[in-house]
N, C-alpha and C. Protein backbone atom coordinates (compact mmCIF):
# COMPACT_ATOMS: atom_id res chain seq x y z
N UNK A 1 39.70 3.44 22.75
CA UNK A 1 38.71 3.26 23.77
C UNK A 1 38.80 1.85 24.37
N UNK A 2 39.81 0.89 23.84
CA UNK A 2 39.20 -0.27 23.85
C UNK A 2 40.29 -0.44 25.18
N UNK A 3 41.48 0.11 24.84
CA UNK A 3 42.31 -0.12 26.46
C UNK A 3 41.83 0.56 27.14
N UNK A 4 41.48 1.98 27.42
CA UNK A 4 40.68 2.47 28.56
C UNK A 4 39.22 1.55 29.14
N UNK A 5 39.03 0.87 28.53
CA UNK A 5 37.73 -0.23 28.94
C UNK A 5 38.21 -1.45 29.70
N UNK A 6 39.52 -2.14 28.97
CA UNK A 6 40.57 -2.83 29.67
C UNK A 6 41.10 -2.88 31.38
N UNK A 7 41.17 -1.17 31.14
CA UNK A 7 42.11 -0.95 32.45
C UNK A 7 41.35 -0.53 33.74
N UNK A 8 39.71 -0.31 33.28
CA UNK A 8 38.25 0.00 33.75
C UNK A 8 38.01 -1.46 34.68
N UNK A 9 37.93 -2.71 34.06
CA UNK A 9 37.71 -3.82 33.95
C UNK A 9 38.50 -4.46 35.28
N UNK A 10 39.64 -4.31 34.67
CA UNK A 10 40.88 -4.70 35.39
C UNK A 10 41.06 -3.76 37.20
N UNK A 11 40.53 -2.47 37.63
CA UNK A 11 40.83 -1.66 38.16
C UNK A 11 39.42 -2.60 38.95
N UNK A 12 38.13 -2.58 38.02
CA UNK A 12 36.70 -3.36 39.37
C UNK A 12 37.03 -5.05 39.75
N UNK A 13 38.04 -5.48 39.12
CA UNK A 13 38.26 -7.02 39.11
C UNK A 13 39.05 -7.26 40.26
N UNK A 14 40.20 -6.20 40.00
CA UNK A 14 40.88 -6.24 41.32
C UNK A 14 40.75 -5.55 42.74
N UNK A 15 39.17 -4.51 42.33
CA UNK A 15 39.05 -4.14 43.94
C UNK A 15 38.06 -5.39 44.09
N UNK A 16 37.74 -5.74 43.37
CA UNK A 16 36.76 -7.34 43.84
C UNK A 16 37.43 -8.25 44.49
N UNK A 17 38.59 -8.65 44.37
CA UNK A 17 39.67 -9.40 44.59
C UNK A 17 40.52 -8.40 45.87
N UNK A 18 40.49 -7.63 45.85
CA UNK A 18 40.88 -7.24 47.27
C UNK A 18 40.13 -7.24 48.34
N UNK A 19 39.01 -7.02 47.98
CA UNK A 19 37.61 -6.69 48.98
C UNK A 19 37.75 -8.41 49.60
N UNK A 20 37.58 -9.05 48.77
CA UNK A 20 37.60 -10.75 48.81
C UNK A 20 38.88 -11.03 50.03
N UNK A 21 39.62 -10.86 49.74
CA UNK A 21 40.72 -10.95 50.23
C UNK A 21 40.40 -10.81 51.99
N UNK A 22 39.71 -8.94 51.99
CA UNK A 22 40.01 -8.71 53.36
C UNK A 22 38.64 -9.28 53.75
N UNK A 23 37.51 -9.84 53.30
CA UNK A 23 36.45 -10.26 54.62
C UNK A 23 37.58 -11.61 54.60
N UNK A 24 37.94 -12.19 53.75
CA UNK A 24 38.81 -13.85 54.37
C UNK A 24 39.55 -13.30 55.69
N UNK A 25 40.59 -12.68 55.31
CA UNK A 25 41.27 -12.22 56.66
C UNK A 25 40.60 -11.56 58.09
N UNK A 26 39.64 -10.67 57.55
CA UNK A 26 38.90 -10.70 59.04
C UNK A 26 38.20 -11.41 59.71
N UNK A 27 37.80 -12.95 58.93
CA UNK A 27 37.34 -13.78 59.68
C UNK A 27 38.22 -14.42 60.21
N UNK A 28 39.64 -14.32 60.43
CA UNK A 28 40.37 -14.89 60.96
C UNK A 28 40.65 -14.44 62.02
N UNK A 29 40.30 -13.05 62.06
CA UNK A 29 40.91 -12.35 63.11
C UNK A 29 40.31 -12.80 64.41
N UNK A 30 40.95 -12.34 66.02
CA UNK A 30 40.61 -13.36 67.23
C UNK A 30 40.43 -11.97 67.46
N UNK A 31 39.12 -11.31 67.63
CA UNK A 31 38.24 -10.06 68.36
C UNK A 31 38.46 -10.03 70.15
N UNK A 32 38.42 -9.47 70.64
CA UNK A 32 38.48 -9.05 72.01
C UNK A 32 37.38 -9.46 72.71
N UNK A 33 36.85 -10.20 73.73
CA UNK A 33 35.65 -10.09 74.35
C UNK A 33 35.04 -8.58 74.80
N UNK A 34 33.82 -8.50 75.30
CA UNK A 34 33.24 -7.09 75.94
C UNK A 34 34.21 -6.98 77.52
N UNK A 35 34.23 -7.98 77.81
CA UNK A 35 34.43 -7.74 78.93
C UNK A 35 36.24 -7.49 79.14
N UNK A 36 37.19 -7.89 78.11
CA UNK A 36 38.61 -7.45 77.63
C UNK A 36 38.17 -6.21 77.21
N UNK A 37 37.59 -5.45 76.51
CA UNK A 37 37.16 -4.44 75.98
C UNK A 37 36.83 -3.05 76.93
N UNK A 38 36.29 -3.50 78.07
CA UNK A 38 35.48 -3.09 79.19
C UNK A 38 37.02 -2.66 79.70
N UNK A 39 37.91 -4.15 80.17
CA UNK A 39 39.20 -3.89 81.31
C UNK A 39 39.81 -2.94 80.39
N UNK A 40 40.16 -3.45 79.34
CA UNK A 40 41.24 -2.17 78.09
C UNK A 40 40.65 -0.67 78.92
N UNK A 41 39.75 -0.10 78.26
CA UNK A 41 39.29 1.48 78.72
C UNK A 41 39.39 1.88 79.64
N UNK A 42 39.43 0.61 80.76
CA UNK A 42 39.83 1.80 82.40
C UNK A 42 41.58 1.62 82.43
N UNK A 43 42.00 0.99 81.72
CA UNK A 43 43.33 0.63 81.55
C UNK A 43 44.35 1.96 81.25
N UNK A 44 43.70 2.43 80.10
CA UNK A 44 43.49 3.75 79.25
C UNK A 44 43.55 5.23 80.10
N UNK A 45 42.04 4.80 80.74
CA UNK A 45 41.37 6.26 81.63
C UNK A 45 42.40 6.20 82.50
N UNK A 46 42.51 5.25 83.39
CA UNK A 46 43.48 5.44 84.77
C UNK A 46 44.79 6.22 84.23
N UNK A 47 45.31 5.39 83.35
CA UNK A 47 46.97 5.74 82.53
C UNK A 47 46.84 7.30 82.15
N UNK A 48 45.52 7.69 81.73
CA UNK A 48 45.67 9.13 81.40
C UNK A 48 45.52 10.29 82.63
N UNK A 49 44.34 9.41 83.24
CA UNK A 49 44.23 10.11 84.58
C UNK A 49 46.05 10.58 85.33
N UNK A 50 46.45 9.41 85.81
CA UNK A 50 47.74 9.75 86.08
C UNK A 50 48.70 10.27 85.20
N UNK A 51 49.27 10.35 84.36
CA UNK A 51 50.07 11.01 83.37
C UNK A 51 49.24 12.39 83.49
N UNK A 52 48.00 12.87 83.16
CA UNK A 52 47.42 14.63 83.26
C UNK A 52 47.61 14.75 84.49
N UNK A 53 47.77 14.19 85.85
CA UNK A 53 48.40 14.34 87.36
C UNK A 53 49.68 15.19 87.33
N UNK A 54 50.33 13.75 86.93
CA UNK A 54 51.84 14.24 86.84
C UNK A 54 52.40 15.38 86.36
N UNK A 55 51.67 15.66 84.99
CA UNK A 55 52.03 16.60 84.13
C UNK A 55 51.50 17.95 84.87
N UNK A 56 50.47 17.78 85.31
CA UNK A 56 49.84 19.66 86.02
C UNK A 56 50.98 19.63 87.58
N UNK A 57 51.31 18.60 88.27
CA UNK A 57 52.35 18.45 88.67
C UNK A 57 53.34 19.32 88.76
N UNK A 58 54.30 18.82 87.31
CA UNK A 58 55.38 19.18 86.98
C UNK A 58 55.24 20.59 86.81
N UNK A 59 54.26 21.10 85.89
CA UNK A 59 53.48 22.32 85.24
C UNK A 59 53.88 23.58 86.54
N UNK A 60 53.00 23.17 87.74
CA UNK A 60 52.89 23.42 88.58
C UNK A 60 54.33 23.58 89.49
N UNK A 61 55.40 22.90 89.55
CA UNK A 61 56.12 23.38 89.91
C UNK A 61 57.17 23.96 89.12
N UNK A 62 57.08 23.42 88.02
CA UNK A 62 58.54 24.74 87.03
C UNK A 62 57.66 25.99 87.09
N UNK A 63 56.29 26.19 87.07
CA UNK A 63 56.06 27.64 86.66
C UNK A 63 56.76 28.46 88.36
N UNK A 64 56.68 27.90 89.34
CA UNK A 64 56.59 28.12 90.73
C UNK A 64 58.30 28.56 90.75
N UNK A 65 59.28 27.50 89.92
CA UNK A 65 60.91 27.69 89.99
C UNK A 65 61.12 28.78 89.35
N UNK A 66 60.23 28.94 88.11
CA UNK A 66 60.45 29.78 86.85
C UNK A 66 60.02 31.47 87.73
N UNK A 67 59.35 31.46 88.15
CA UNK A 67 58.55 32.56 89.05
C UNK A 67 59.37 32.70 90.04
N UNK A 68 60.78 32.18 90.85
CA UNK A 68 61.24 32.41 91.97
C UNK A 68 62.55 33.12 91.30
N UNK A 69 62.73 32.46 89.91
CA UNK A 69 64.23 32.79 89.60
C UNK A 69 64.02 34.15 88.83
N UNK A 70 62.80 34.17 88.55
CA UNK A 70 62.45 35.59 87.96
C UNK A 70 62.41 36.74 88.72
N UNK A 71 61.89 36.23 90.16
CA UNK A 71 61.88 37.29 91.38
C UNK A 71 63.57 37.88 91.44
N UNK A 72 64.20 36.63 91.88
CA UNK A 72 65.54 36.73 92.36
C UNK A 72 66.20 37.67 91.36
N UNK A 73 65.95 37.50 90.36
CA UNK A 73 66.60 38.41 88.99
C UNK A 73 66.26 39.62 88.74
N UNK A 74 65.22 40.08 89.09
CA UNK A 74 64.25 41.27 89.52
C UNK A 74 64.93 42.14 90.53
N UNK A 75 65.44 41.71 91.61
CA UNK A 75 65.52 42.28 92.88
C UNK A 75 66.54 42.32 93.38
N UNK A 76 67.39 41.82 92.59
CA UNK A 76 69.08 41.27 92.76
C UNK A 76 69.65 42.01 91.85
């Protein structure tokens, strides 16, 4: 019992010592302002906005190629 109490010990010592560890390091860290925070998300929205464009786009015309060569193959 006496090493299972050991390795008990040892297992809360060192999440103590890790926990320790990461508030040190996140006070180091250099956070984003609101207003960097704010520009990031339309940064984001726009980038997705255009890319789901493009893509119904593309969508939009292979189904249109895919649908002509299917005719042609049909009727030919």
């Amino acid at each position: 019992m006496a090493m299972a109490e050991k390795a008990t010990i040892g297992i809360w010592k060192k999440t103590n010592i890790f926990f320790s560890q990461v508030r040190t390091e996140m006070a180091k860290v250099s956070w984003p302002s609101q207003e960097d925070c704010k520009n990031y998300a339309i940064v984001v929205i726009v980038a997705t906005a255009i890319v789901g464009v493009m893509m119904a786009l593309w969508d939009f015309a292979l189904a249109k190629a895919l649908a002509a060569l299917l005719q042609v193959g049909v009727s030919g």
